[in-house]
Protein backbone atom coordinates (compact mmCIF):
# COMPACT_ATOMS: atom_id res chain seq x y z
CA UNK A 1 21.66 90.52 79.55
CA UNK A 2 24.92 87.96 79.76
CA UNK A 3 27.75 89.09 81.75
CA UNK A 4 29.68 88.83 78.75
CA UNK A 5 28.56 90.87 76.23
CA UNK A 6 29.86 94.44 78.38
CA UNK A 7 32.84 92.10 79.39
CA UNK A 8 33.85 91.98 75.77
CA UNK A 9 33.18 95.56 74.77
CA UNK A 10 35.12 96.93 77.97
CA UNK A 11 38.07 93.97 76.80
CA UNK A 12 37.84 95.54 73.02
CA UNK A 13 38.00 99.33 74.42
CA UNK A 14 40.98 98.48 76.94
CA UNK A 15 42.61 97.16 73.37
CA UNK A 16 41.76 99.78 71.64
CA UNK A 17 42.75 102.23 74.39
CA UNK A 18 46.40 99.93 74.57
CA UNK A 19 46.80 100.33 70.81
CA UNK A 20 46.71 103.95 70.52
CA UNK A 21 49.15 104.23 74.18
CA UNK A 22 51.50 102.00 72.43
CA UNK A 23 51.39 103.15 69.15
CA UNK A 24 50.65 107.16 69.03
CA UNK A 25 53.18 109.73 68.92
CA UNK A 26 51.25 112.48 70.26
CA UNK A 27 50.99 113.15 73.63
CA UNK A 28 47.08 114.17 73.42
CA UNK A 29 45.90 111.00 71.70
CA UNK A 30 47.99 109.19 74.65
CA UNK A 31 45.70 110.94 77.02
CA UNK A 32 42.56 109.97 75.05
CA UNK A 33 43.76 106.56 75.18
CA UNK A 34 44.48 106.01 78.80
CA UNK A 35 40.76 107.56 78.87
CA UNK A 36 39.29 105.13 76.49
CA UNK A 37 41.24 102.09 78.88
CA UNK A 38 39.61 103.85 82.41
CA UNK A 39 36.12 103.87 80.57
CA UNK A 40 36.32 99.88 79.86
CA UNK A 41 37.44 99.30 83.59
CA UNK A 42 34.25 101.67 84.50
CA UNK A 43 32.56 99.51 82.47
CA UNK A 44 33.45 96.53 84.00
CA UNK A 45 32.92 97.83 87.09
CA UNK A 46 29.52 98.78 86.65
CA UNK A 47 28.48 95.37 84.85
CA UNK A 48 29.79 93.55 87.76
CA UNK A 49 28.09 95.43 90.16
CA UNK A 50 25.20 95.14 88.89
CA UNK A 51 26.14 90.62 88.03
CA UNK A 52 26.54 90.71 91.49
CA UNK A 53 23.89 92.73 93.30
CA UNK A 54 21.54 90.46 91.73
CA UNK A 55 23.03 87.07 92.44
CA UNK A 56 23.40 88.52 96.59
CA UNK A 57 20.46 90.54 96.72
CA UNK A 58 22.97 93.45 97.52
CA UNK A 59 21.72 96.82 97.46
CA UNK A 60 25.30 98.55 98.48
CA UNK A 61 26.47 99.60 94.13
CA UNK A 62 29.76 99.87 95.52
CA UNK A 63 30.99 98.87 91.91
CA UNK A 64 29.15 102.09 90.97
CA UNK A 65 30.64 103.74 93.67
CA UNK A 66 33.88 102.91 92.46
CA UNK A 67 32.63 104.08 88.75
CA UNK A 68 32.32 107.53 89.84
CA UNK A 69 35.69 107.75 91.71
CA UNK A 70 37.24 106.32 88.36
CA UNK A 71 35.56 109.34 86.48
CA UNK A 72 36.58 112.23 89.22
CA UNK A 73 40.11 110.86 89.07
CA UNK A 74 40.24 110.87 84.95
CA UNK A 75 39.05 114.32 85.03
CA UNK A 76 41.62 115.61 87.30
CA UNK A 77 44.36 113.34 85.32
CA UNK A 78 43.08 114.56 81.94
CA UNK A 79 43.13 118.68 83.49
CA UNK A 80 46.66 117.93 84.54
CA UNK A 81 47.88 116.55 81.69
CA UNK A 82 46.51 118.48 79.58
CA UNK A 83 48.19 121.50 81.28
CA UNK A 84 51.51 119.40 80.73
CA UNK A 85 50.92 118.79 76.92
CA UNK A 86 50.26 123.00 76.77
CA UNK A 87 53.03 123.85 78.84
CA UNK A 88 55.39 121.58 76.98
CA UNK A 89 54.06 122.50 73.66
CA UNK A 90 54.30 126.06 74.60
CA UNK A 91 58.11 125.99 75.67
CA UNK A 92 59.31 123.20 72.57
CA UNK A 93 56.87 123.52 70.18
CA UNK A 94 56.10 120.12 69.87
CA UNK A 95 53.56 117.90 71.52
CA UNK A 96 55.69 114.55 69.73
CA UNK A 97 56.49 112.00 72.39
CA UNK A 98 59.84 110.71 70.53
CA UNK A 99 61.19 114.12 70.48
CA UNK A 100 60.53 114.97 74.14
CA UNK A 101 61.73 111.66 75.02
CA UNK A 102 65.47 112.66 73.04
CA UNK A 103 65.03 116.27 74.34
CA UNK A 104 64.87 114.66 78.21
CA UNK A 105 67.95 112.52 77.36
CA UNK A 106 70.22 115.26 76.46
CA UNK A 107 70.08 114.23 72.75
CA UNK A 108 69.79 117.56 70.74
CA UNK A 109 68.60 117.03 66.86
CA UNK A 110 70.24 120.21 65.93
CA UNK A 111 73.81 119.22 67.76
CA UNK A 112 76.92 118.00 65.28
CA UNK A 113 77.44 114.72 68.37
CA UNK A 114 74.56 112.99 69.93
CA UNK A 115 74.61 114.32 73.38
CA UNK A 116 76.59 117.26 72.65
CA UNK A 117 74.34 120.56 72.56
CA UNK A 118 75.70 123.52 70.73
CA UNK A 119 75.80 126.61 73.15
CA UNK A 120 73.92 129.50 72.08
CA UNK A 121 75.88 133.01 72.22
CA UNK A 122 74.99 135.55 75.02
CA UNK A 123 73.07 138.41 74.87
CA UNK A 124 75.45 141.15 73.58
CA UNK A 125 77.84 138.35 71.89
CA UNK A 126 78.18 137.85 67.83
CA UNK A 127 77.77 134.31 66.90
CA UNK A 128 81.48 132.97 65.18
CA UNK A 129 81.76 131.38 61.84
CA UNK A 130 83.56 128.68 62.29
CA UNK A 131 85.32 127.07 59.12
């Protein structure tokens, strides 16, 4: 097999994986697609190895090698972040990217003036009409 038929799947999955970082909104099909983009450089990885090891007579796999690292460090990033999304979900109730992104710049969507949050009342206090 050609070098560059698993060159050109791994370059359409890092696209795909690109597309969906880029253009999703939620923060779980973020972390599919940085998974999808680590699974085309495993790819790669893996077809070089093995382009290599038979043009130097190398027995060594260290792209392999370097496969299975890649998959021990997307499991711990997806366990992580994962426990983000739920956390952050948990405490907002949202998982949307644009709305944590205004929430971390002090923009609330429920404030009269970008920037301004409203203060809630105190435990024991009435809330005020205000006219």
């Amino acid at each position: 097999m050609h070098l560059a038929y698993p060159a050109v799947l791994a370059a359409l999955l890092f696209c795909t994986g690109l597309y969906g970082v880029l253009a999703r909104r939620n923060a779980i099909l973020v972390l599919m697609s940085v998974e999808l983009m680590l699974n085309a450089v495993n790819l790669n990885l893996v077809a070089f190895d093995a382009w290599l090891s038979r043009a130097a007579e190398d027995t060594l796999h260290s792209g392999q090698a370097l496969a299975l690292f890649t998959i021990a460090v997307a499991a711990a990033e997806i366990g992580i972040g994962l426990a983000i999304v739920l956390a952050v979900y948990r405490n907002r109730g949202t998982s949307d990217i644009d709305r944590l992104r205004d929430t971390a710049e002090g923009h609330d969507p429920d404030s009269d003036a970008p920037g301004r949050a409203i203060p809630a009342p105190a435990a024991g206090e009435k809330a005020e009409a205000t006219a």
